[in-house]
Protein backbone atom coordinates (compact mmCIF):
# COMPACT_ATOMS: atom_id res chain seq x y z
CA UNK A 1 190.76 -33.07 15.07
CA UNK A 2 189.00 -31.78 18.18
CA UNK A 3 185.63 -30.42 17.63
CA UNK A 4 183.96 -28.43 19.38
CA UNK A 5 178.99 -29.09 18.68
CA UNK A 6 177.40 -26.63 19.88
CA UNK A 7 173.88 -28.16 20.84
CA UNK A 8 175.47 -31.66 20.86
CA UNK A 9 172.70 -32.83 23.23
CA UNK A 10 170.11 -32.64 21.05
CA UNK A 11 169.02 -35.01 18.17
CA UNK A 12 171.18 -34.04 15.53
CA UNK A 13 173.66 -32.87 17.47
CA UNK A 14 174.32 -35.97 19.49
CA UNK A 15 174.73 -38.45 16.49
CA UNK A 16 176.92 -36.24 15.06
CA UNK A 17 178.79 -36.11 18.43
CA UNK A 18 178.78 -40.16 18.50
CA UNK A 19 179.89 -40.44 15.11
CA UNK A 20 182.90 -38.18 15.00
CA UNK A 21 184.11 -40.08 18.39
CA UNK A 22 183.33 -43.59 16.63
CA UNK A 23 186.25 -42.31 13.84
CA UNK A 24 188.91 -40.96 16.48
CA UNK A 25 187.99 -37.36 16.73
CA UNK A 26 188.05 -35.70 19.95
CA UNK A 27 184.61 -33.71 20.67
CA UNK A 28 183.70 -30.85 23.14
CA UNK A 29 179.97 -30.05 23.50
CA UNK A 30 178.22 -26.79 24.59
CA UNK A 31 174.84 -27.02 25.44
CA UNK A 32 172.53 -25.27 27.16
CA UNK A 33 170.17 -27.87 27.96
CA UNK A 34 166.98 -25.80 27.00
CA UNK A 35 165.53 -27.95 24.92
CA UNK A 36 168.63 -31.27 25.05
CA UNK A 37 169.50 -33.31 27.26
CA UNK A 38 172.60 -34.34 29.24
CA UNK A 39 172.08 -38.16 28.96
CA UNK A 40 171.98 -37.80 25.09
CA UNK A 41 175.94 -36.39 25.08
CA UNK A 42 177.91 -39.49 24.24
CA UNK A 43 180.57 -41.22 26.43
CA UNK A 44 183.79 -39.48 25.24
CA UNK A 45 182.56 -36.53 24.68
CA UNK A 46 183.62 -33.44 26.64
CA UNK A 47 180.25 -31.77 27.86
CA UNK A 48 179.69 -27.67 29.02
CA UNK A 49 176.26 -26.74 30.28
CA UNK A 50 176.55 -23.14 28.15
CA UNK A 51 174.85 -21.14 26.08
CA UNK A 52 176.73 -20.04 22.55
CA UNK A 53 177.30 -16.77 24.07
CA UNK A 54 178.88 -17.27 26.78
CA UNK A 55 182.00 -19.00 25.21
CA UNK A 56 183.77 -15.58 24.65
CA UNK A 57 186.51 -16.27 27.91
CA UNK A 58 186.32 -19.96 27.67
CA UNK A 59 186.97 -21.03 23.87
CA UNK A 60 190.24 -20.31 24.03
CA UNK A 61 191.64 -22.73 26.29
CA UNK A 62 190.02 -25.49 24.85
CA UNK A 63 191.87 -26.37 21.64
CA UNK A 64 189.43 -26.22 19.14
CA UNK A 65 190.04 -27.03 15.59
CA UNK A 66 186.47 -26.75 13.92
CA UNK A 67 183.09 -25.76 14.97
CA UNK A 68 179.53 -27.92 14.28
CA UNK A 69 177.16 -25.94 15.00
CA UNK A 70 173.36 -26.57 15.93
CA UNK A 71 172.89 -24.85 18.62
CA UNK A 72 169.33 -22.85 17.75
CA UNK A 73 165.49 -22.98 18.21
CA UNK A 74 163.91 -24.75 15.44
CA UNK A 75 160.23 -24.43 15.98
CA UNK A 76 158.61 -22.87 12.68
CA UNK A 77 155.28 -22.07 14.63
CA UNK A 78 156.83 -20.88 17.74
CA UNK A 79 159.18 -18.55 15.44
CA UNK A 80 155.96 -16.64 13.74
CA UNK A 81 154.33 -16.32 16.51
CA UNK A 82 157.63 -15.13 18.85
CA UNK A 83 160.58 -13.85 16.49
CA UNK A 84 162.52 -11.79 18.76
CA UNK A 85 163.10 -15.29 20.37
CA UNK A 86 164.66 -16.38 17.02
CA UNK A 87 166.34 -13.01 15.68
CA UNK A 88 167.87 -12.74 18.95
CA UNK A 89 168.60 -16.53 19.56
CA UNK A 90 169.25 -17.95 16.63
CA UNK A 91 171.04 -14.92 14.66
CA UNK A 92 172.55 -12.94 18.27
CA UNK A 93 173.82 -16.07 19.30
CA UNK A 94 175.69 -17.03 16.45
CA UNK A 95 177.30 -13.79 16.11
CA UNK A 96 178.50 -14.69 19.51
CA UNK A 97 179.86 -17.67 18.62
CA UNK A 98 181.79 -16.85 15.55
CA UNK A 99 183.34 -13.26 17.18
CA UNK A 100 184.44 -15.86 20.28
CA UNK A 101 185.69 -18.60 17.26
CA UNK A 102 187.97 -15.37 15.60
CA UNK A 103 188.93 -14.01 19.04
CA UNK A 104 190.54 -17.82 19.76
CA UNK A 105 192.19 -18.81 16.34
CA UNK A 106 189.31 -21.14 15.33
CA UNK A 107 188.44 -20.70 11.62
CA UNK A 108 186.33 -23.68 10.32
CA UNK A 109 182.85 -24.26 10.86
CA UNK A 110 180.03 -25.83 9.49
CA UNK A 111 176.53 -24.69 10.08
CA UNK A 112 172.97 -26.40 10.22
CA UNK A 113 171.11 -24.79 8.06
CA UNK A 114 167.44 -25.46 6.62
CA UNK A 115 165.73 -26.47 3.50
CA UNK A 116 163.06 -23.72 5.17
CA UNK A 117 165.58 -20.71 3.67
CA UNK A 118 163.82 -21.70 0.20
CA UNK A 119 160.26 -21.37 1.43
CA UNK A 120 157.54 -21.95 -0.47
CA UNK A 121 160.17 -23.13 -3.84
CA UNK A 122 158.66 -22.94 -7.07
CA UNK A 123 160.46 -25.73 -9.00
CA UNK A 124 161.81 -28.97 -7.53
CA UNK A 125 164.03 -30.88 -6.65
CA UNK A 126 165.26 -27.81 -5.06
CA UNK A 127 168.75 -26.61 -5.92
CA UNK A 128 170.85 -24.30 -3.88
CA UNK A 129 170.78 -21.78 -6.33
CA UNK A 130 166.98 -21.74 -6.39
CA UNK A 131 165.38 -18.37 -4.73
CA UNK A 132 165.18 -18.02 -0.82
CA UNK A 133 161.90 -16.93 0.19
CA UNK A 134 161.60 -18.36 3.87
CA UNK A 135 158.06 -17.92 5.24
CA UNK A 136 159.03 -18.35 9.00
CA UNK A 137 161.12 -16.37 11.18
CA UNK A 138 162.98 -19.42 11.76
CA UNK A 139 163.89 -19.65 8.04
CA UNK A 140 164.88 -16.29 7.76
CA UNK A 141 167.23 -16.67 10.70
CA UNK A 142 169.24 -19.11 9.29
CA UNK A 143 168.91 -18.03 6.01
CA UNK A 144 170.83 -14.42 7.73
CA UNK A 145 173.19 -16.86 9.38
CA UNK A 146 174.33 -17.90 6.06
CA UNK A 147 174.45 -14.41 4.69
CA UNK A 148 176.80 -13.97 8.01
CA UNK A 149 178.85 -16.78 7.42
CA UNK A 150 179.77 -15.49 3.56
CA UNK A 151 180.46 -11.90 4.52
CA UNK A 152 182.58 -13.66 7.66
CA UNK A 153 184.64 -16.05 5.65
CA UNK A 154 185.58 -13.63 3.14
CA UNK A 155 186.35 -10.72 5.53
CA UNK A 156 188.10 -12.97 8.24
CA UNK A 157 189.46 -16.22 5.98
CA UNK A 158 186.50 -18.47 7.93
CA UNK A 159 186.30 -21.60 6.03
CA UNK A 160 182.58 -22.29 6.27
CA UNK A 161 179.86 -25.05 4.82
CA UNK A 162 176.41 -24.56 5.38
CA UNK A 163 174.65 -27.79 5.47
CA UNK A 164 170.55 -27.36 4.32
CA UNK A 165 168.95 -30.62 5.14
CA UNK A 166 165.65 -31.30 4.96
CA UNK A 167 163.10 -33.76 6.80
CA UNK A 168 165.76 -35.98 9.22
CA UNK A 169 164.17 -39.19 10.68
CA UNK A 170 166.05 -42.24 12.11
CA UNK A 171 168.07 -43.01 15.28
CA UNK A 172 171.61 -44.14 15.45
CA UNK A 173 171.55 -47.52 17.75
CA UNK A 174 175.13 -48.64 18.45
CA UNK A 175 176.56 -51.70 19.17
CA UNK A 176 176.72 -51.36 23.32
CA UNK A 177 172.99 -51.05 23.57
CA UNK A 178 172.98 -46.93 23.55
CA UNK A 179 170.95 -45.22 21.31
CA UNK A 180 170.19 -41.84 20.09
CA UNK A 181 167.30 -40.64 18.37
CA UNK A 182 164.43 -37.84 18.25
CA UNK A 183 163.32 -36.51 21.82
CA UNK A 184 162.27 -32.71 21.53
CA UNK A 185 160.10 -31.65 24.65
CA UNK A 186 157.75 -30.13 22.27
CA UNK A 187 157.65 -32.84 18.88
CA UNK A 188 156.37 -31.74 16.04
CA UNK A 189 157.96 -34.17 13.70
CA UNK A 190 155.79 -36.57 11.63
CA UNK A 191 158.13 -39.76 12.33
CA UNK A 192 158.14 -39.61 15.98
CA UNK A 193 154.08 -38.64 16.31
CA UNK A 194 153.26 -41.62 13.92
CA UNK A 195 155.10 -43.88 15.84
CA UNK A 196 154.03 -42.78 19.61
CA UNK A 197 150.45 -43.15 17.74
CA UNK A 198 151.17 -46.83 16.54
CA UNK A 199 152.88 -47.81 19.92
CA UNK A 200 149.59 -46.57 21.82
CA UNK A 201 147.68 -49.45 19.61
CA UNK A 202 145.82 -47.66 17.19
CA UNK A 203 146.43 -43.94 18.84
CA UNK A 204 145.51 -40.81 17.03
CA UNK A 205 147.54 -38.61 14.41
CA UNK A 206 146.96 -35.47 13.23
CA UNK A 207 148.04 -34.56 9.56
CA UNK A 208 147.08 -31.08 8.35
CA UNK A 209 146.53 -30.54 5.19
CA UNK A 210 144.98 -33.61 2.56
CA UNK A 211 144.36 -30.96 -0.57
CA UNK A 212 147.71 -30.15 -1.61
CA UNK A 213 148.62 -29.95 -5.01
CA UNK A 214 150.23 -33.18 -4.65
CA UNK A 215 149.27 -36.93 -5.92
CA UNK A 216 147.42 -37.71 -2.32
CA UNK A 217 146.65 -33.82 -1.41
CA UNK A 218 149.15 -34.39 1.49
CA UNK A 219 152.39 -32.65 1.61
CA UNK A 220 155.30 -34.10 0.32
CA UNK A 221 158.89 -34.09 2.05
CA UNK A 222 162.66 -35.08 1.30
CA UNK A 223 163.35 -37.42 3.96
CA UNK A 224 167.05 -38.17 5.27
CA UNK A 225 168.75 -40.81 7.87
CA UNK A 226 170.16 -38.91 10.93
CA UNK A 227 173.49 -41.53 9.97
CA UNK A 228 173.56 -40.46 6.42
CA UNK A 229 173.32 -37.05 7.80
CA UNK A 230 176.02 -36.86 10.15
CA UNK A 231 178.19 -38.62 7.67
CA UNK A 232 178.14 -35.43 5.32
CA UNK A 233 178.98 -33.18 8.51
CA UNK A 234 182.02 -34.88 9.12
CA UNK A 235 182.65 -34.75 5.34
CA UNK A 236 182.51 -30.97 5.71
CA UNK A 237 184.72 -31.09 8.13
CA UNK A 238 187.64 -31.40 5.38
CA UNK A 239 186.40 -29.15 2.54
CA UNK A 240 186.70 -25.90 1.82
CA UNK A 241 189.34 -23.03 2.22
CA UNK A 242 190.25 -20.14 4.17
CA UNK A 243 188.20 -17.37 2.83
CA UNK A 244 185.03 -19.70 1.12
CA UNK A 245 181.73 -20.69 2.32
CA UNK A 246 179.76 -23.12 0.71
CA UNK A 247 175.98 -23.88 0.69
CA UNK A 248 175.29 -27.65 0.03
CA UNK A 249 171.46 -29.31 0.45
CA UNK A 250 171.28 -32.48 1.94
CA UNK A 251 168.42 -34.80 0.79
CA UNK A 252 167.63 -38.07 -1.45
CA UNK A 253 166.53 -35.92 -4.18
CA UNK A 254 163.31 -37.55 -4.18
CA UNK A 255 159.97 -36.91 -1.68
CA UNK A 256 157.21 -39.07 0.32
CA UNK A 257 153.73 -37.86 1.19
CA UNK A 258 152.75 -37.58 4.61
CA UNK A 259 150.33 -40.73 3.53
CA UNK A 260 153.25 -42.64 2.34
CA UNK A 261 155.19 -41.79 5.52
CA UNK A 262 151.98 -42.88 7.41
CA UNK A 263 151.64 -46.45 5.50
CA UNK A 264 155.48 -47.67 6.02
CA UNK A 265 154.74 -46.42 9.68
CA UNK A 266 152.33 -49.22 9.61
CA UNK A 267 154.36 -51.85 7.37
CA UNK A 268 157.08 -51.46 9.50
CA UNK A 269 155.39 -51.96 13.13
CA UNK A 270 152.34 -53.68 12.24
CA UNK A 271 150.04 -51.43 13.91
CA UNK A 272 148.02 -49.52 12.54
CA UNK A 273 147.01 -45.58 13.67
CA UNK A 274 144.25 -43.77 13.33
CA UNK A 275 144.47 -40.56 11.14
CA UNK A 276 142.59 -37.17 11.60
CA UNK A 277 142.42 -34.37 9.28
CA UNK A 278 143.53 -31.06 10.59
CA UNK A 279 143.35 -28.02 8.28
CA UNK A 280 146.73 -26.68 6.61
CA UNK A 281 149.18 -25.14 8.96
CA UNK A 282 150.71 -21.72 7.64
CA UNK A 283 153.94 -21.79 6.26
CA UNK A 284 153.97 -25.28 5.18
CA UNK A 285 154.60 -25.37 1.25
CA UNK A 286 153.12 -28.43 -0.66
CA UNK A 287 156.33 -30.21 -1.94
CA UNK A 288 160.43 -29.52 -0.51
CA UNK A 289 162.75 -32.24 -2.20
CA UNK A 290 166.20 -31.75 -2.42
CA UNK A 291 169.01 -31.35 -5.32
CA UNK A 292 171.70 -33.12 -3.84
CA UNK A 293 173.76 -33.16 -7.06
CA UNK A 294 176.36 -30.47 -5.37
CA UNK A 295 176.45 -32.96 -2.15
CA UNK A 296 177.93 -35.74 -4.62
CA UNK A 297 180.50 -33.10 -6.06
CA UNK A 298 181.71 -30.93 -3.07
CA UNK A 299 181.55 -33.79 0.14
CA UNK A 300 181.72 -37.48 -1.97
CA UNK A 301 178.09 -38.05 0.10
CA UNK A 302 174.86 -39.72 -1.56
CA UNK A 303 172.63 -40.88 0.85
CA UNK A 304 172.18 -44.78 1.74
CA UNK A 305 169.28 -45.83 3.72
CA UNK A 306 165.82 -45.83 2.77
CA UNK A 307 162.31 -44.15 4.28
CA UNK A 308 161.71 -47.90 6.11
CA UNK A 309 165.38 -47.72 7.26
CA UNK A 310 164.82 -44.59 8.95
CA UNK A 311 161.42 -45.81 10.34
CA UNK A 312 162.79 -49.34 12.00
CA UNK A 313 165.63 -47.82 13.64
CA UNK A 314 163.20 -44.95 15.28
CA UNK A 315 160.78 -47.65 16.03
CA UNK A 316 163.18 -49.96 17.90
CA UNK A 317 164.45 -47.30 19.71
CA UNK A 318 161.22 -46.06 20.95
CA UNK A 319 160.38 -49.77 21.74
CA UNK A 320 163.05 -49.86 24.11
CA UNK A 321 162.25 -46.65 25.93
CA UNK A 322 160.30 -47.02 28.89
C-alpha cells in the first residue's frame, strides 16, 4: 500500500512513517515543517515540504492508496487563547485535504483524533460513546473533524477511522542507531519536561495542579507507547468499508498521576528532579483514562509496553542527543 502522513515529520507522525516502511509499505509525507522537522522523516520515505492545502494539483499523481493524517496544531493553551488559528488550521485544512483525497480517487483515511473531544468526562474509563464536551478550541476542532469525516464517508463512500489516543510517551529507537521521539519547539508534555529536568541533575519541574480529586491531588492520565500507537494506525489501515467511519480510543484503560509519572522518571534514570507547584491550568480535567475495549474488537490491538517502557526508551534517546 502506498501511504500518503500528512505531518509525518513530527512525533507521531514519524514513527508511524518508520513503522509502515519497516513492514513493506511505501510512504509519502507532506509536511509543512512549522512545527516538524525534516531530519525526523525516515529514510524511505518520500518527503513534500507542503501544507494540507496545497495538495489539491499534486495528489493526484502520486498514487495514493490511504491517508494518515496528523497534520494539525495541538497546543490546548495556544488554541483558547488563538482559535481562528485552530478553526481555520486544523478544521480548513482538513477540508482541504479530504476535497483534494475525493478529487484524486483516494478514499481511506484514518485521522488523529483526541481523548480532549470528551473534555472534562464524567465517568471513566472513558468510552467512545461517552458525551463530548471539549473545553479547548483544539478539542472542538477535532471533535468537528470527526463530525466531517461521518457526514464525508457516508455522502462520498470514505472509509474512515478516527483514532482518539490519549497521553503518548516513548520513542521508537531502531536497530541502525536512528531514533525518533518527542521534539516539539514549544513542549508541553510531562515525559519530555521530567526528563530534560532529571538530565540537568536535579533541574526544576513544574506540575500544576496537586488538589485534584484524585488519590495524590495530581491529575491523572492514560498513558500510551508511541510503538503501541502506531501499531493500531497501521491496523486501521485495513478496517472498515466504503461508506463507514469509526471512532476507536486508544489507551491502557488504566491512568498514572502526574506524581507517579514523576517517581518512575526517577526509578528509571536515577536522578532525581526537583518539583514546584504551579496552580491548575484551565481546561485540564482531573482524570482521562481510556476504554479500549472497542480497540480489542474493531483493530485486534491491546497495548504492550508499560509507563517505565515508555520512560527508558525517551530517556535513552534524550541521552544520546547532544
Amino acid at each position: 500500500m502506498r501511504v500518503l502522513v500528512t505531518g509525518g515529520a513530527g512525533y507521531i507522525g514519524s514513527v508511524v512513517s518508520a513503522e509502515l516502511l519497516a513492514t513493506g509499505h511505501e510512504v509519502v509525507v507532506v509536511d509543512d515543517l512549522s512545527t516538524g522537522h525534516a531530519d525526523a522523516v525516515p529514510p524511505g520515505a518520500e518527503f513534500h515540504q507542503l501544507g494540507i492545502t496545497d495538495l489539491g494539483g499534486v495528489l493526484g499523481g502520486w498514487g495514493i492508496d490511504a491517508v494518515v493524517h496528523f497534520a494539525a496544531k495541538s497546543l490546548v493553551g495556544e488554541s483558547v487563547a488563538d482559535p481562528a488559528k485552530y478553526w481555520h488550521g486544523n478544521v480548513g485544512g482538513t477540508l482541504a485535504l479530504l476535497d483534494a483525497m475525493r478529487s484524486s480517487g483516494v478514499f481511506r483515511i484514518v485521522f488523529s483524533s483526541s481523548a480532549a473531544t470528551y473534555g472534562d468526562a464524567t465517568e471513566n474509563p472513558i468510552p467512545e460513546t461517552a458525551p463530548t464536551r471539549p473545553t479547548s478550541s483544539y478539542g472542538a476542532t477535532k471533535l468537528a473533524i470527526d463530525h466531517v469525516l461521518s457526514n464525508y464517508a457516508k455522502a462520498y463512500d470514505l472509509a474512515a477511522v478516527s483514532l482518539r489516543y490519549f497521553n503518548v510517551a516513548g520513542a521508537l529507537l531502531t536497530g541502525d542507531g536512528i531514533g525518533y521521539g518527542e521534539r516539539h519547539v514549544v513542549e508541553t508534555h510531562l515525559v519530555p519536561l521530567a526528563l530534560r529536568a532529571a538530565r540537568d541533575e536535579g533541574g526544576n519541574l513544574s506540575i500544576y495542579g496537586s488538589d485534584y480529586p484524585t488519590p495524590d491531588g495530581t491529575c491523572v492520565r492514560d498513558y500510551i507507547h508511541v510503538v503501541d500507537l502506531a501499531d493500531a494506525h497501521l491496523r486501521a489501515l485495513s478496517v472498515g468499508a466504503p461508506g463507514d467511519h469509526q471512532i476507536v480510543n486508544l489507551g491502557s484503560g488504566s491512568g498514572n498521576s502526574v506524581l507517579e509519572v514523576i517517581e518512575t522518571v526517577r526509578q528509571v534514570t536515577g536522578r532525581d528532579l526537583s518539583v514546584r507547584e504551579q496552580p491548575r491550568r484551565t481546561g485540564d480535567p482531573a482524570t482521562l483514562v481510556a476504554a479500549n475495549d472497542l480497540a480489542a474488537t474493531v483493530l485486534g490491538w491491546r497495548p504492550k509496553r508499560t509507563l517505565a517502557h515508555m520512560i527508558s526508551d525517551a530517556w535513552m534517546l534524550e541521552k544520546s542527543v547532544p
